[in-house]
N, C-alpha and C. Protein backbone atom coordinates (compact mmCIF):
# COMPACT_ATOMS: atom_id res chain seq x y z
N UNK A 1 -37.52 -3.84 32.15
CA UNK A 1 -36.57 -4.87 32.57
C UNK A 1 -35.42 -4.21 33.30
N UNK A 2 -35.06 -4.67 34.61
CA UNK A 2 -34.27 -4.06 35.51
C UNK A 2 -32.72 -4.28 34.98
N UNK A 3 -32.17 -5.29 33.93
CA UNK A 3 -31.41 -5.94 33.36
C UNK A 3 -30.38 -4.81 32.53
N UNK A 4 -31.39 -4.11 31.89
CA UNK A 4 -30.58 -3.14 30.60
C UNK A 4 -29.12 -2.60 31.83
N UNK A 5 -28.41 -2.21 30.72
CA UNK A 5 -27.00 -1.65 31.13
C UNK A 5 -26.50 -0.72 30.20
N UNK A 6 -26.76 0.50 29.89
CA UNK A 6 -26.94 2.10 29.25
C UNK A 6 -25.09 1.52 28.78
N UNK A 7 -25.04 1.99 27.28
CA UNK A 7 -23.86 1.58 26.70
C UNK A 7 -22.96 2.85 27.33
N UNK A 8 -21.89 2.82 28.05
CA UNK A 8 -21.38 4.22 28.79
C UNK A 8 -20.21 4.48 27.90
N UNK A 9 -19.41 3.36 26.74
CA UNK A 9 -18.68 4.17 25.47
C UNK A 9 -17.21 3.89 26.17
N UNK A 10 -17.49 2.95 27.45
CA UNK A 10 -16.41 2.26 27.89
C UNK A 10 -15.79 1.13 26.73
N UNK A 11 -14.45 1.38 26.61
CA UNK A 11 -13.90 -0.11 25.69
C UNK A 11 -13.02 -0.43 26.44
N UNK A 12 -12.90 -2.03 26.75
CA UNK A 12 -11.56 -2.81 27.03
C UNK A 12 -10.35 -2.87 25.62
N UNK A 13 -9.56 -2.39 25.66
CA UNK A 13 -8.70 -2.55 24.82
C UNK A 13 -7.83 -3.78 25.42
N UNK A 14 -7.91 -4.56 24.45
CA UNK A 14 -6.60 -6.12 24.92
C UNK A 14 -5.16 -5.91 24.02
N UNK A 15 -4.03 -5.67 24.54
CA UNK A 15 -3.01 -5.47 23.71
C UNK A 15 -2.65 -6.86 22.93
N UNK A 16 -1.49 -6.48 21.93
CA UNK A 16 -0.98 -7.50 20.91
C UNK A 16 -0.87 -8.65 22.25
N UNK A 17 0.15 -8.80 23.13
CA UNK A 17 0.41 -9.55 24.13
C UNK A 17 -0.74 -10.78 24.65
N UNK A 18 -1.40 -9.98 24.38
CA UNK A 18 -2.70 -10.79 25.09
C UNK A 18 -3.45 -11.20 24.19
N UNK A 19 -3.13 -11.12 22.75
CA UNK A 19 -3.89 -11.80 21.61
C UNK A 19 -2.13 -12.76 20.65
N UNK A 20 -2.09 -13.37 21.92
CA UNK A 20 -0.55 -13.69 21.14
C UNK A 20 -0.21 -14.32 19.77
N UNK A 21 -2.30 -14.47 19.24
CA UNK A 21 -1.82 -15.20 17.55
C UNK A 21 -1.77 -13.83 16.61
N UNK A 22 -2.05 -12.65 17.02
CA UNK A 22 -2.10 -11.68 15.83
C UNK A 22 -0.84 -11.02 16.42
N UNK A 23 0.24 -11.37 15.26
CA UNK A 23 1.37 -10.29 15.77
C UNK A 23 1.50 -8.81 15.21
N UNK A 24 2.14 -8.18 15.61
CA UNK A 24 2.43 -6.46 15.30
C UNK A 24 3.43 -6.77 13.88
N UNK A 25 2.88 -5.76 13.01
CA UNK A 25 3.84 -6.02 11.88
C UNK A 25 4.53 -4.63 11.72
N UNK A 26 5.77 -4.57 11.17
CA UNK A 26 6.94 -3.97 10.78
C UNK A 26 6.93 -3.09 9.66
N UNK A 27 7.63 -1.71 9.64
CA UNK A 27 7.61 -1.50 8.41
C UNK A 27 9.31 -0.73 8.07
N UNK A 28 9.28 -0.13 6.86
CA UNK A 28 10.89 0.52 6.37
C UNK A 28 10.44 1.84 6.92
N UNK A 29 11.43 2.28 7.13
CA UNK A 29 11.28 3.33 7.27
C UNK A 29 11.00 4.56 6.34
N UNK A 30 9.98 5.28 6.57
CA UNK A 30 9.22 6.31 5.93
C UNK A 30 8.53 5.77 4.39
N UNK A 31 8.00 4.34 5.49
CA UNK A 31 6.86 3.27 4.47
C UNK A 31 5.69 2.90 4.69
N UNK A 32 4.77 2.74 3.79
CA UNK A 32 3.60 2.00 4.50
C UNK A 32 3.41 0.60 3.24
N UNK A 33 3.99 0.67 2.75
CA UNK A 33 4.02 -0.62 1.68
C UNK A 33 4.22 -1.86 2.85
N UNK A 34 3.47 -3.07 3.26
CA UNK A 34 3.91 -4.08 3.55
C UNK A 34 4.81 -4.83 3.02
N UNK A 35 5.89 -5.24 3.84
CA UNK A 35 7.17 -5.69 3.33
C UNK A 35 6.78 -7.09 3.13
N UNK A 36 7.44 -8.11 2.65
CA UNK A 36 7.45 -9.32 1.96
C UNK A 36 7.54 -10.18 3.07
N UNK A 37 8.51 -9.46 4.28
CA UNK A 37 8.98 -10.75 5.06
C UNK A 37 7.59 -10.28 6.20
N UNK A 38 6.80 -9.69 6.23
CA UNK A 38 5.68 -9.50 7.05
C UNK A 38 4.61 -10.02 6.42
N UNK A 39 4.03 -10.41 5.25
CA UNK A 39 3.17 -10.83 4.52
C UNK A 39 2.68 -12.54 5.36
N UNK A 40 3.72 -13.12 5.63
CA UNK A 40 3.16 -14.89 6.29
C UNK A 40 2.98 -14.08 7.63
N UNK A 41 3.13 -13.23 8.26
CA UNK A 41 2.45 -13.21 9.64
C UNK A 41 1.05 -12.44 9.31
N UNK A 42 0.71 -11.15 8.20
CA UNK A 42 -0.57 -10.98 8.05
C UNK A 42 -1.92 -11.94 7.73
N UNK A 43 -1.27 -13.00 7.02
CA UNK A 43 -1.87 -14.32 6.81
C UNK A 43 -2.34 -15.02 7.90
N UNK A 44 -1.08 -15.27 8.97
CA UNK A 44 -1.77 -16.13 9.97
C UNK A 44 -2.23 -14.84 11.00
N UNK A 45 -2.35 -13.41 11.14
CA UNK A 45 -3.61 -12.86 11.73
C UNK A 45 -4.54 -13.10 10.96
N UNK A 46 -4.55 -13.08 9.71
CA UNK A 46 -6.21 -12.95 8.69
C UNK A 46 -6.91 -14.33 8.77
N UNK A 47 -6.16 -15.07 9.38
CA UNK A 47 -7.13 -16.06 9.53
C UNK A 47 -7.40 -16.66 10.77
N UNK A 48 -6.52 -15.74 12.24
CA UNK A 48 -6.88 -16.01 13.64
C UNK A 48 -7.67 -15.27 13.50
N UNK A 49 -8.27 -14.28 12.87
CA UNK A 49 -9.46 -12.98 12.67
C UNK A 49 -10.73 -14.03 12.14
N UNK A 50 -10.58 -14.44 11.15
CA UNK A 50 -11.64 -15.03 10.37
C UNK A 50 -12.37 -16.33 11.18
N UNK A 51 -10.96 -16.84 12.34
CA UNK A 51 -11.29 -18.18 13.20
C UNK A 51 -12.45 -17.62 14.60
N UNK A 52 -12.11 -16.25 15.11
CA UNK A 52 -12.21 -16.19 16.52
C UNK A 52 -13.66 -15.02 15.57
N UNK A 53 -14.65 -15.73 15.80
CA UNK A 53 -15.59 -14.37 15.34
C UNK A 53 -16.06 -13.86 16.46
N UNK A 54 -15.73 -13.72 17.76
CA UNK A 54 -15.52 -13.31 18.70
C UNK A 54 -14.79 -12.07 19.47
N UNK A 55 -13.81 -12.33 18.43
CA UNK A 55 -13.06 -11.17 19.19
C UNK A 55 -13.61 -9.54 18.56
N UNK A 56 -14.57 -9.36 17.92
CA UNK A 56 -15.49 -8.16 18.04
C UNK A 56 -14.34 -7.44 16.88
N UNK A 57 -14.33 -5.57 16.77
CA UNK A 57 -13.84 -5.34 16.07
C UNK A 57 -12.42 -4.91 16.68
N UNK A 58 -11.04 -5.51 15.58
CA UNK A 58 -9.49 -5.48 15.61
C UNK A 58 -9.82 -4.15 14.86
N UNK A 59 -8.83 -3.62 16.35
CA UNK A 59 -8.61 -1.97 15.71
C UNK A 59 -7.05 -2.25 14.85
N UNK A 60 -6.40 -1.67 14.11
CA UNK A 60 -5.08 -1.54 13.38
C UNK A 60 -4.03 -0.21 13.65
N UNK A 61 -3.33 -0.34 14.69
CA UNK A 61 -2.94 0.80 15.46
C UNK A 61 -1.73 1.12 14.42
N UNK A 62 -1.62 2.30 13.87
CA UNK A 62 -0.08 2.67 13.21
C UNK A 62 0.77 3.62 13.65
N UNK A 63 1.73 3.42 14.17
CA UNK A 63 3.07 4.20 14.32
C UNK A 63 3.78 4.25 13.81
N UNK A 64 5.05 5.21 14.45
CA UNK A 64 5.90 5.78 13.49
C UNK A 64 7.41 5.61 14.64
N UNK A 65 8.16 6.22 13.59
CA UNK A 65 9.59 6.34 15.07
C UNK A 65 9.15 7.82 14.78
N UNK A 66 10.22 8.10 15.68
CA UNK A 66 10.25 9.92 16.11
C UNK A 66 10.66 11.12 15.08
N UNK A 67 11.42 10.45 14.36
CA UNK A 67 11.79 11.10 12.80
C UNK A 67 10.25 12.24 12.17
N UNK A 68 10.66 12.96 12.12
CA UNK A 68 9.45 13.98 11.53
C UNK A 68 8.30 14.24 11.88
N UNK A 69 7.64 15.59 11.68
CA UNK A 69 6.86 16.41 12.46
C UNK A 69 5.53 15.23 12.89
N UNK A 70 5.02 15.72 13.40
CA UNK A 70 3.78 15.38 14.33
C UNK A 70 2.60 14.73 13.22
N UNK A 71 2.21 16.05 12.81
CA UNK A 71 1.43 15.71 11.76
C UNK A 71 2.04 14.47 10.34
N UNK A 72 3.52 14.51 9.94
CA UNK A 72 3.51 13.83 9.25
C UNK A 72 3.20 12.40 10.03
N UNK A 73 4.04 12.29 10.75
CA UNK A 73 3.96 10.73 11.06
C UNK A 73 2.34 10.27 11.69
N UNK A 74 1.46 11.24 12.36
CA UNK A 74 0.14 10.77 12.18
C UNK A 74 -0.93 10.31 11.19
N UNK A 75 0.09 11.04 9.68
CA UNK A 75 0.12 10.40 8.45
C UNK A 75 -0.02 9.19 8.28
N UNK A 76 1.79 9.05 8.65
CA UNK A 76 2.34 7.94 7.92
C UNK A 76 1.83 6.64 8.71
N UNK A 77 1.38 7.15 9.67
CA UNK A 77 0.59 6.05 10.81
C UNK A 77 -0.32 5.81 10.37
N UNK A 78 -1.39 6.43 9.68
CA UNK A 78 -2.64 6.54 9.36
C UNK A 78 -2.54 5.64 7.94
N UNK A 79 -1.56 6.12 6.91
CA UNK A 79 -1.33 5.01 6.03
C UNK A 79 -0.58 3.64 5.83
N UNK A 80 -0.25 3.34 7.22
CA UNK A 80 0.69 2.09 7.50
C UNK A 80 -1.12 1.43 8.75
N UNK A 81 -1.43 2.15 8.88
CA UNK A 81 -2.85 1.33 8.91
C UNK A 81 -3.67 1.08 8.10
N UNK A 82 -3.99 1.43 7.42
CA UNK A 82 -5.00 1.48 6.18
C UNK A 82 -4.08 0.14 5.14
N UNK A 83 -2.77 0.82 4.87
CA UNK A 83 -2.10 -0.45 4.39
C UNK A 83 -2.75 -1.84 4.59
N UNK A 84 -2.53 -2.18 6.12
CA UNK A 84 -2.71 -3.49 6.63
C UNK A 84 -3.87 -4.00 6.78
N UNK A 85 -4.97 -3.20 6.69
CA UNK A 85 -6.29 -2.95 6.73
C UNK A 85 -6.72 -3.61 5.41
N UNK A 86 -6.42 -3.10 4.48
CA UNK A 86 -6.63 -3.46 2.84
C UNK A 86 -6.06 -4.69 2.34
N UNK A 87 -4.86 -5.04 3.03
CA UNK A 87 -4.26 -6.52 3.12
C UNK A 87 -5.20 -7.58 3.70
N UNK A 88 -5.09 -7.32 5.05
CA UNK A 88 -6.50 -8.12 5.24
C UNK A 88 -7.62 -8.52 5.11
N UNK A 89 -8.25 -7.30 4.26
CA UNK A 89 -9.14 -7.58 3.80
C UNK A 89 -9.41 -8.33 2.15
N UNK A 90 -8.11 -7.86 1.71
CA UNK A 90 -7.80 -8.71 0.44
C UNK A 90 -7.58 -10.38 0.73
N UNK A 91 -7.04 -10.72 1.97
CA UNK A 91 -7.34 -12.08 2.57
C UNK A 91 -8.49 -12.81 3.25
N UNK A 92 -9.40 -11.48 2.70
CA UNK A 92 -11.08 -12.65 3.17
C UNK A 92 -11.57 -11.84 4.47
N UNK A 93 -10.72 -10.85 5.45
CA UNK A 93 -11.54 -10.28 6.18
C UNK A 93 -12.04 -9.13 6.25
N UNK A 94 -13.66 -9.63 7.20
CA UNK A 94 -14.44 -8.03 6.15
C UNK A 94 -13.93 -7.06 6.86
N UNK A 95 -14.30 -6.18 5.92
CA UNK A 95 -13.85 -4.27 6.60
C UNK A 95 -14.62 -4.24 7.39
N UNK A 96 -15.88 -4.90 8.18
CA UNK A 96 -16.64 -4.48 8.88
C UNK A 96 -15.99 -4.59 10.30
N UNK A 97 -15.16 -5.61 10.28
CA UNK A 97 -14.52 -6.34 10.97
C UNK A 97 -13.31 -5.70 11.94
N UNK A 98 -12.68 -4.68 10.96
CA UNK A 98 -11.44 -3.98 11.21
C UNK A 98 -11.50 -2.44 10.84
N UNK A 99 -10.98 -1.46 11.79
CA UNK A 99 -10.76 -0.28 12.03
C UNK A 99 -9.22 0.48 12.17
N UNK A 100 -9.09 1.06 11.84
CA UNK A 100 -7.93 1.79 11.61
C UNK A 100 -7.32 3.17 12.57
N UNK A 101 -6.37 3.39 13.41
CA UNK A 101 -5.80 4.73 14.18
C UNK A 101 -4.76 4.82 14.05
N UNK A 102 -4.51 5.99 14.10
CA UNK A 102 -3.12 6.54 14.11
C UNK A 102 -2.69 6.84 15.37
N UNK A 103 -1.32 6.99 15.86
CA UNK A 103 -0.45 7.09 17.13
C UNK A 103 0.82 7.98 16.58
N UNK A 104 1.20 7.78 15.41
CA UNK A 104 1.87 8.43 15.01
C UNK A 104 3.11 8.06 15.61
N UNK A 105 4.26 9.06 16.46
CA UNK A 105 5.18 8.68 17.35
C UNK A 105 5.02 8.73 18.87
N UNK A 106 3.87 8.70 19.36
CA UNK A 106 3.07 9.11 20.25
C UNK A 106 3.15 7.84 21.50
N UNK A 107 3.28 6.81 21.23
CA UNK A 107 3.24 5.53 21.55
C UNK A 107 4.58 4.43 20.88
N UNK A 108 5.85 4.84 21.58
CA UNK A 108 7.06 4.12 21.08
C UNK A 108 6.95 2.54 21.82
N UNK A 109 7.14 1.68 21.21
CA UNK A 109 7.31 0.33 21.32
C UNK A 109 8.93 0.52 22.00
N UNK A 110 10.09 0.88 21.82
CA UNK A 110 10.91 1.12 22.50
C UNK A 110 11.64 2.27 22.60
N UNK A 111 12.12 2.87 23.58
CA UNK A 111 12.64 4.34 23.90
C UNK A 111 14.02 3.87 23.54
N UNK A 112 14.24 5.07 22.67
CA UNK A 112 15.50 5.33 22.14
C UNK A 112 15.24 6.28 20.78
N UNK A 113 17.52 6.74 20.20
CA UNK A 113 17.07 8.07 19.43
C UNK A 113 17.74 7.23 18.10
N UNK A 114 17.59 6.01 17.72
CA UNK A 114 18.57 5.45 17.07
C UNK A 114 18.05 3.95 16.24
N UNK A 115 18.24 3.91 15.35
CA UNK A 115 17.56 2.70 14.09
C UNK A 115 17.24 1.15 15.53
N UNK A 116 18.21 1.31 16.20
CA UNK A 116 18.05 0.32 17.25
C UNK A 116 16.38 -0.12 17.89
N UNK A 117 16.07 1.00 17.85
CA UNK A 117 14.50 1.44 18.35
C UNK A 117 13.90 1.93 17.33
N UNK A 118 14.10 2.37 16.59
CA UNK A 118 13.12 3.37 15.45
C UNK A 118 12.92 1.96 14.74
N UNK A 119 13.72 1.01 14.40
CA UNK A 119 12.90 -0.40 13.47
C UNK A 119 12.01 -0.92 14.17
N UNK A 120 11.63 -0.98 15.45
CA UNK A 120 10.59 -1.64 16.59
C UNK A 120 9.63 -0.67 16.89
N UNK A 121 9.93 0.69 16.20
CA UNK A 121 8.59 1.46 16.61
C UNK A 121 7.98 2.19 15.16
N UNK A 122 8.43 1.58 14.19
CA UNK A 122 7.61 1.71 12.73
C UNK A 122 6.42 0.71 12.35
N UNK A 123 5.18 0.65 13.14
CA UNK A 123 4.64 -0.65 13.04
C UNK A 123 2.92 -0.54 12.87
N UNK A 124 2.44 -1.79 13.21
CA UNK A 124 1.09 -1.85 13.19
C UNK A 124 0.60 -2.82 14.40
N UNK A 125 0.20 -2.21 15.18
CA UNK A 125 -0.13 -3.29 16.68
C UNK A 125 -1.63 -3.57 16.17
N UNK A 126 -2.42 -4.45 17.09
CA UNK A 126 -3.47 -4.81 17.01
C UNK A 126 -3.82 -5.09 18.56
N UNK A 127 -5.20 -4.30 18.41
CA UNK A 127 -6.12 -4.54 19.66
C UNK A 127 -7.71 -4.35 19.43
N UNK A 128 -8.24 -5.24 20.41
CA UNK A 128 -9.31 -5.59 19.93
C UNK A 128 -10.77 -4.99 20.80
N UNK A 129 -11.82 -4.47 20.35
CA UNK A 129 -13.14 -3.79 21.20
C UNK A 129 -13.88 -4.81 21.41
N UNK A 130 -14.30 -4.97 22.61
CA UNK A 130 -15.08 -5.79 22.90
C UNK A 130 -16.29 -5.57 23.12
């Protein structure tokens, strides 16, 4: 069949922006505990996830602000994903569903050296493989 198309390991990544019902959630600083006032927005992603069985697998991107070495915050990224990961899935969606990376401080949501920016770049984005 002249049809086939050899999987080449290409992914479209779609940012938060462009999935405007799953928002990016927040964390304290040098935390991965989900905070209380982020809990009703993991809800209404866990169930734009559970609605759209379409959108293939939601990766769970975690960052950090710039505060501490490399390796830690690819850590603390790594467990402020997994966090949100385990939340969601405690709300009904499967793990098959969702994947987990770290960014660490690698990828700032906003440039700056100061809580101003470091609260907007302690987070968990979401993007999705198609």
């Amino acid at each position: 069949t002249g049809d086939f198309q050899p999987d080449t390991g290409a992914v479209e990544t779609v940012t938060t922006e462009e999935l405007a019902e799953l928002t990016t959630i927040y964390f304290d600083f040098d935390e991965s505990t989900i905070r209380a006032d982020q809990r009703g927005s993991l809800k209404t992603d866990a169930d734009a996830i559970l609605a759209q069985k379409n959108l293939g697998v939601v990766t769970l991107q975690g960052n950090t602000d710039e505060r501490g070495s490399e390796e830690y915050n690819l850590a603390l990224g790594e467990r402020r994903a997994v966090s949100t990961k385990n939340y969601l899935v405690d709300l009904g969606v499967p793990s098959s569903r969702l994947r987990t990376v770290s960014f660490g401080e690698a990828k700032p949501a906003v440039a700056g050296h100061d809580e101003s920016a470091w609260k907007w770049n302690r987070r968990v984005d979401f993007a999705v493989n198609r």
